[in-house]
N, C-alpha and C. Protein backbone atom coordinates (compact mmCIF):
# COMPACT_ATOMS: atom_id res chain seq x y z
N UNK A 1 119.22 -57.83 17.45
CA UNK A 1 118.64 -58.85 16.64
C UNK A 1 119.76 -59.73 16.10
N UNK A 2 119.59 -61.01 16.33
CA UNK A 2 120.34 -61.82 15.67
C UNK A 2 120.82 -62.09 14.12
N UNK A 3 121.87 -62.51 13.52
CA UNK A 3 121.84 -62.71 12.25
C UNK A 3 120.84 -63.45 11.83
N UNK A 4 120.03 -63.38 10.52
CA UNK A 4 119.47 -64.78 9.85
C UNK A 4 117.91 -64.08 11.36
N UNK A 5 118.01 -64.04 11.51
CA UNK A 5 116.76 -64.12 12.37
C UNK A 5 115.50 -63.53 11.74
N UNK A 6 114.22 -64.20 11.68
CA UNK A 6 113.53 -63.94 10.70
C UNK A 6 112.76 -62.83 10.93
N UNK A 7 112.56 -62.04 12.13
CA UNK A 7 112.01 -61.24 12.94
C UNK A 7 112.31 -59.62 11.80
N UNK A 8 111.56 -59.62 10.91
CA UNK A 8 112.11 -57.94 10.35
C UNK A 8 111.91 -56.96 10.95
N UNK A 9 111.36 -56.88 11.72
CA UNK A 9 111.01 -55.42 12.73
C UNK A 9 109.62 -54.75 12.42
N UNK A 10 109.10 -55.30 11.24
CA UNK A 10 107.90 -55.21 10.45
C UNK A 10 106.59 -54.70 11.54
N UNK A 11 106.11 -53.49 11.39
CA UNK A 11 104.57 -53.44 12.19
C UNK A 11 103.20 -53.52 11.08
N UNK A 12 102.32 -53.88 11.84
CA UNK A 12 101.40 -53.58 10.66
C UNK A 12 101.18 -51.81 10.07
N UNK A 13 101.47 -51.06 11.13
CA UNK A 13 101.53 -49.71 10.90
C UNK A 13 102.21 -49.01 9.88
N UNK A 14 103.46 -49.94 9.42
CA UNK A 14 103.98 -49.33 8.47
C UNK A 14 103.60 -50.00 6.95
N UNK A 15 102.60 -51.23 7.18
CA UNK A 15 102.61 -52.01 5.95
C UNK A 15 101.64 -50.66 4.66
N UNK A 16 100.85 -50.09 4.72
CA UNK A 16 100.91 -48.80 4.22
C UNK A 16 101.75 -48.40 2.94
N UNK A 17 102.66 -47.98 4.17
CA UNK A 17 103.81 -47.59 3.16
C UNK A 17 104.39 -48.33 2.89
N UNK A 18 104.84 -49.81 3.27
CA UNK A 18 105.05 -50.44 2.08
C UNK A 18 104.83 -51.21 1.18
N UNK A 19 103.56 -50.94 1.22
CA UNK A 19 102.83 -51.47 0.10
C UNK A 19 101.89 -50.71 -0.20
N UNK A 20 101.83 -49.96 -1.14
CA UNK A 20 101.36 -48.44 -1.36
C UNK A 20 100.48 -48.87 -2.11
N UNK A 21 99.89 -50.39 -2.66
CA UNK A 21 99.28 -50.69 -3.40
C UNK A 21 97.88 -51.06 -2.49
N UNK A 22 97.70 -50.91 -1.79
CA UNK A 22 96.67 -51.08 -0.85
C UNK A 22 96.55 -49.80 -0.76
N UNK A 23 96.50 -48.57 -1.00
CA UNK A 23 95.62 -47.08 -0.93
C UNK A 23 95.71 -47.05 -2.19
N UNK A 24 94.49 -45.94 -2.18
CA UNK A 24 93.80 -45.73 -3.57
C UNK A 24 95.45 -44.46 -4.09
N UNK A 25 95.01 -44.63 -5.32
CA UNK A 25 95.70 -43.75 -6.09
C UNK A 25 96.08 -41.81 -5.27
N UNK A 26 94.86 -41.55 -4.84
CA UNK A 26 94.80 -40.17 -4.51
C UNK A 26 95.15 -40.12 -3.00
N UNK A 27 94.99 -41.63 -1.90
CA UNK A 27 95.79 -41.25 -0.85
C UNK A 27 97.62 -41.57 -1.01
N UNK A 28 97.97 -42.20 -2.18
CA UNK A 28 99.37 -41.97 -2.53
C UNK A 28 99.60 -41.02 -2.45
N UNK A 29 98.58 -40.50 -3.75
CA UNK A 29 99.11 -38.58 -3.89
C UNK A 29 99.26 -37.86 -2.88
N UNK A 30 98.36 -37.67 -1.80
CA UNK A 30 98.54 -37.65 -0.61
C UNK A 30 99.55 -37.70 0.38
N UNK A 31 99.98 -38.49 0.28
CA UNK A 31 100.78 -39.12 1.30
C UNK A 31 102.16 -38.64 0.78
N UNK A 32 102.32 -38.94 -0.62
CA UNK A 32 104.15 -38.02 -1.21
C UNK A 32 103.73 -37.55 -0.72
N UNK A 33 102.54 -35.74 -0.80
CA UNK A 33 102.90 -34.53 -1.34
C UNK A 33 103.14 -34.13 0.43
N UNK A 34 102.62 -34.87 1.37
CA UNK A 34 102.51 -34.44 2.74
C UNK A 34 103.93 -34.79 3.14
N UNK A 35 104.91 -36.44 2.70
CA UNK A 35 105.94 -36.84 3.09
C UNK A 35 107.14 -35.84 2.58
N UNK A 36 106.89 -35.60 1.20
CA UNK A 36 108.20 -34.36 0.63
C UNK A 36 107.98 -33.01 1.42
N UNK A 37 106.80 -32.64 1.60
CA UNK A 37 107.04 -31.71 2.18
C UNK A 37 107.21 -31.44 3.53
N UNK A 38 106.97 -32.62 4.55
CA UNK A 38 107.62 -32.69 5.73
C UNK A 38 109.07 -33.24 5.78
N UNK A 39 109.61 -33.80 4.71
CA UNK A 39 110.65 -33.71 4.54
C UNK A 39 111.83 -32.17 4.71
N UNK A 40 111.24 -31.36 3.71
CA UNK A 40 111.77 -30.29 3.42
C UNK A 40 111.83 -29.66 4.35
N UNK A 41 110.72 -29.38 5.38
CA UNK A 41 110.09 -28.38 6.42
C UNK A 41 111.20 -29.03 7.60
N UNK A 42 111.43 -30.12 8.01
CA UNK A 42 112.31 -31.32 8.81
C UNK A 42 113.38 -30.94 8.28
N UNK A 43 114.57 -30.84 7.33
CA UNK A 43 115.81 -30.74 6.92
C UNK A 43 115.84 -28.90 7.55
N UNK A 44 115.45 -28.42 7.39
CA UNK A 44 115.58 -26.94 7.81
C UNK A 44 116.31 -26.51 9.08
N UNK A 45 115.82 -27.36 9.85
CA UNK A 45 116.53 -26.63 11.52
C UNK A 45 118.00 -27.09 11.11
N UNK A 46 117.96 -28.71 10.57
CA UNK A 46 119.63 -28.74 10.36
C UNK A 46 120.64 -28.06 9.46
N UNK A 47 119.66 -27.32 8.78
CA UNK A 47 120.20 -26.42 7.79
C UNK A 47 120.63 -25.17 8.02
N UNK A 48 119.70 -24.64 9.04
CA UNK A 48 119.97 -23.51 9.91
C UNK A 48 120.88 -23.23 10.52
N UNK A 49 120.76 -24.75 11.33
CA UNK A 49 121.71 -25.10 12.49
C UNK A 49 123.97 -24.90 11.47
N UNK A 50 123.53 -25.57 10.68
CA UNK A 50 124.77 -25.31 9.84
C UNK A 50 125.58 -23.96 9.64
N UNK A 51 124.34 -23.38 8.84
CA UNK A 51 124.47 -21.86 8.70
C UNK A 51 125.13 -21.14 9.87
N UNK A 52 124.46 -21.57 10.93
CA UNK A 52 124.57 -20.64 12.50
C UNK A 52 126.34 -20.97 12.55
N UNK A 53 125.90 -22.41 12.94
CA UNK A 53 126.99 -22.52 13.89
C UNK A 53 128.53 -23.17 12.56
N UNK A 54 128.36 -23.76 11.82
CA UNK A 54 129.30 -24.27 11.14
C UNK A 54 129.98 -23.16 10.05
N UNK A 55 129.37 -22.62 9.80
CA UNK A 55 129.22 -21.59 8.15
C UNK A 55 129.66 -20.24 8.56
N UNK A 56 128.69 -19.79 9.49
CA UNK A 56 128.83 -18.69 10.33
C UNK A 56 128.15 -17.57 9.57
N UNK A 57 127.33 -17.70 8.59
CA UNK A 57 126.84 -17.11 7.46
C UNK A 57 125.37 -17.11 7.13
N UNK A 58 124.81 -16.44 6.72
CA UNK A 58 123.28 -16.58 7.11
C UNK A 58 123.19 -16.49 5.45
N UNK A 59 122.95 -17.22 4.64
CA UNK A 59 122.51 -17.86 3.27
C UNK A 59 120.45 -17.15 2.96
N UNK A 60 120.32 -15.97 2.28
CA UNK A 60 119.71 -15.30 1.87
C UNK A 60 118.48 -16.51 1.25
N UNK A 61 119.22 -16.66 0.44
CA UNK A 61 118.73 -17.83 -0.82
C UNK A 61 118.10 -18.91 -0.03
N UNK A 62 119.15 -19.49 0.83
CA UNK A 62 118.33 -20.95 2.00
C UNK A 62 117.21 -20.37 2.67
N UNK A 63 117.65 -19.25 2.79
CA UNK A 63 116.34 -18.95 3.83
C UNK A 63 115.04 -18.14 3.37
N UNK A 64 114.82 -18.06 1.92
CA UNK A 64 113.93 -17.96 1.03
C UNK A 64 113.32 -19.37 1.01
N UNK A 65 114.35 -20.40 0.62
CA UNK A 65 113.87 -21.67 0.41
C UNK A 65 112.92 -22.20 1.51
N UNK A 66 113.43 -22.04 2.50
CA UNK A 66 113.27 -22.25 3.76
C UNK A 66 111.34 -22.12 4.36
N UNK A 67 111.67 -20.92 4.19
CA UNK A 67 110.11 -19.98 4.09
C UNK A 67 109.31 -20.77 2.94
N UNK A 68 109.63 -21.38 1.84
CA UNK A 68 109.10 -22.06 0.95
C UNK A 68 108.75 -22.99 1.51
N UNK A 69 109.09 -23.75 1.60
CA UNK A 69 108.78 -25.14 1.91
C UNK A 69 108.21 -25.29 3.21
N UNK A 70 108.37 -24.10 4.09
CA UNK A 70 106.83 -23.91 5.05
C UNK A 70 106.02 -23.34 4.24
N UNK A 71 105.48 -22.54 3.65
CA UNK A 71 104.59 -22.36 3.30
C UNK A 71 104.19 -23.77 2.44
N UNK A 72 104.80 -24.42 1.52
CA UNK A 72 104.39 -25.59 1.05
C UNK A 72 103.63 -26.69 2.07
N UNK A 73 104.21 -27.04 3.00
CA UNK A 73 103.77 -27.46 3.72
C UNK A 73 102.84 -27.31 4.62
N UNK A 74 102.37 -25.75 4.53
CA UNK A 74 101.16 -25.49 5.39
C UNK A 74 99.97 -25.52 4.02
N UNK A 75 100.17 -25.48 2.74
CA UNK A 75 99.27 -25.79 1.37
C UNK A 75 98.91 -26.96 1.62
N UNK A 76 99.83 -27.98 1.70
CA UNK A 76 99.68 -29.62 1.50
C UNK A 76 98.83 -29.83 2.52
N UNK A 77 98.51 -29.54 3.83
CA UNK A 77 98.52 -29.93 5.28
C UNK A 77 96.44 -29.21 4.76
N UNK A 78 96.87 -27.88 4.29
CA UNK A 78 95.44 -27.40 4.28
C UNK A 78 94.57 -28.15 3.26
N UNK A 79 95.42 -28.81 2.16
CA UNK A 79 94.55 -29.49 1.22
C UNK A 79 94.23 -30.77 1.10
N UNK A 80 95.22 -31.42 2.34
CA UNK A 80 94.91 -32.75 2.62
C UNK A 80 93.75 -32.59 3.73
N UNK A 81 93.41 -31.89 4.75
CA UNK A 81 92.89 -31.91 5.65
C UNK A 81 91.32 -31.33 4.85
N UNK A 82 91.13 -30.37 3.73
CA UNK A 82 90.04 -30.14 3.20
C UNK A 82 89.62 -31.40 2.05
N UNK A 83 90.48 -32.49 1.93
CA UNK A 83 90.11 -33.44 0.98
C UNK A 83 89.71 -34.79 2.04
N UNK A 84 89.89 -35.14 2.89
CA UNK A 84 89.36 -36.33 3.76
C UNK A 84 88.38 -35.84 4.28
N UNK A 85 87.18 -36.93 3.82
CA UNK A 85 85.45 -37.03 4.59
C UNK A 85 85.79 -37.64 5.63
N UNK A 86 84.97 -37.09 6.60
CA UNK A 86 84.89 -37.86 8.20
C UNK A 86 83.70 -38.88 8.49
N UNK A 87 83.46 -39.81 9.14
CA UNK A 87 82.47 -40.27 9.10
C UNK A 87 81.41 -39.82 9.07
């Protein structure tokens, strides 16, 4: 992409998120509690991956956390999926 070029890369797919003011209040809520926690669940393999190969040490504590934030994420996933009506 050129400098100055007015082209932002913009889809309508992401306008959503950025403009969070177009969903109601409770698909915000939504949408953090599903984004932090696929966050968390996503940082893990590289965290692992650290442990394994960089560290050489297998971190007790991370991998409590670890197990957390899957299970968080299988909560969020079950309570978003039991809170959306289908047509």
């Amino acid at each position: 992409m050129q400098r100055g070029s007015r082209d932002s890369g913009f889809s309508p797919g992401r306008r959503p998120i950025l403009c969070p003011d177009l969903l109601g209040a409770e698909d915000r809520r939504r949408t953090r509690s599903l984004c932090g926690a696929a966050a968390g669940v996503g940082s893990a393999p590289y965290l692992i991956w650290v442990e394994l190969f960089r560290v050489d040490a297998i971190c007790l504590w991370c991998t409590a956390v670890h197990a957390c934030a899957l299970l968080l994420l299988a909560l969020v996933l079950w309570t978003v999926s039991g809170s959306v009506t289908g047509p």
